[in-house]
Protein backbone atom coordinates (compact mmCIF):
# COMPACT_ATOMS: atom_id res chain seq x y z
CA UNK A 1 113.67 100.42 131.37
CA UNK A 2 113.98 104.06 132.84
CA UNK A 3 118.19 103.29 133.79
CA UNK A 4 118.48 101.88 130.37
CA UNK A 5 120.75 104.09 128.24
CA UNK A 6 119.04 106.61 125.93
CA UNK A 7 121.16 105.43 122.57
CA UNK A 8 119.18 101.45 123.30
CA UNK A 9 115.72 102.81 124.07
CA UNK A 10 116.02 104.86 120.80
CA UNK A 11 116.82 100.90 119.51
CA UNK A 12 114.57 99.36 121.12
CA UNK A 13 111.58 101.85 119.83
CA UNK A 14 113.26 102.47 115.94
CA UNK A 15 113.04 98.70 115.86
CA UNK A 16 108.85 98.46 116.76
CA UNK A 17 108.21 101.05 114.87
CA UNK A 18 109.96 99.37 111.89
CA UNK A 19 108.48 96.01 112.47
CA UNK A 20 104.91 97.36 113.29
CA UNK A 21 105.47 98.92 109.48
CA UNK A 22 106.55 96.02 108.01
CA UNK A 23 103.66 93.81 109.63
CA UNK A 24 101.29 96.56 107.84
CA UNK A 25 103.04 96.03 104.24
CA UNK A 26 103.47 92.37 104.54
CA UNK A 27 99.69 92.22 104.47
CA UNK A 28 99.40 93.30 100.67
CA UNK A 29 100.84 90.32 100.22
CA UNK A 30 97.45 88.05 102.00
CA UNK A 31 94.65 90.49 100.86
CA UNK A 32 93.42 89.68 97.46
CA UNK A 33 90.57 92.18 97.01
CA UNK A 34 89.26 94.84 99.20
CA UNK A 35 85.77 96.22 98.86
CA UNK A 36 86.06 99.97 98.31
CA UNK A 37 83.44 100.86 100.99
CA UNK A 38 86.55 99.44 103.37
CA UNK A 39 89.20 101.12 101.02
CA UNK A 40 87.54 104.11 101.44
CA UNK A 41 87.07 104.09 105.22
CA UNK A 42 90.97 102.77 105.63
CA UNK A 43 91.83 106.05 103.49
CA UNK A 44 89.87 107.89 105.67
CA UNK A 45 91.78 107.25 109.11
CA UNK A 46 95.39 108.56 107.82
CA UNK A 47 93.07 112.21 106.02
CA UNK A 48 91.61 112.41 110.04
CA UNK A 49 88.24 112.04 109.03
């Protein structure tokens, strides 16, 4: 992975970050409901509480 060229590593880690994102929206299409004592501690994570 190290003698790999820079230009496909930057690929390579644009295109998990991209699919780890759209794994994390995709799921607002599964979840119904969502208690807001778990909305409230998901909200809390990105704030860095």
């Amino acid at each position: 992975m190290i003698t790999d060229s820079p230009i496909l590593q930057a690929l390579l880690a644009t295109s998990y970050t991209w699919g780890m994102t759209a794994l994390g929206a995709s799921l607002v299409f599964f979840v119904r409901g969502v208690q807001p004592k778990l909305l409230d501690t998901m909200n809390g994570f990105p704030a860095g509480v």
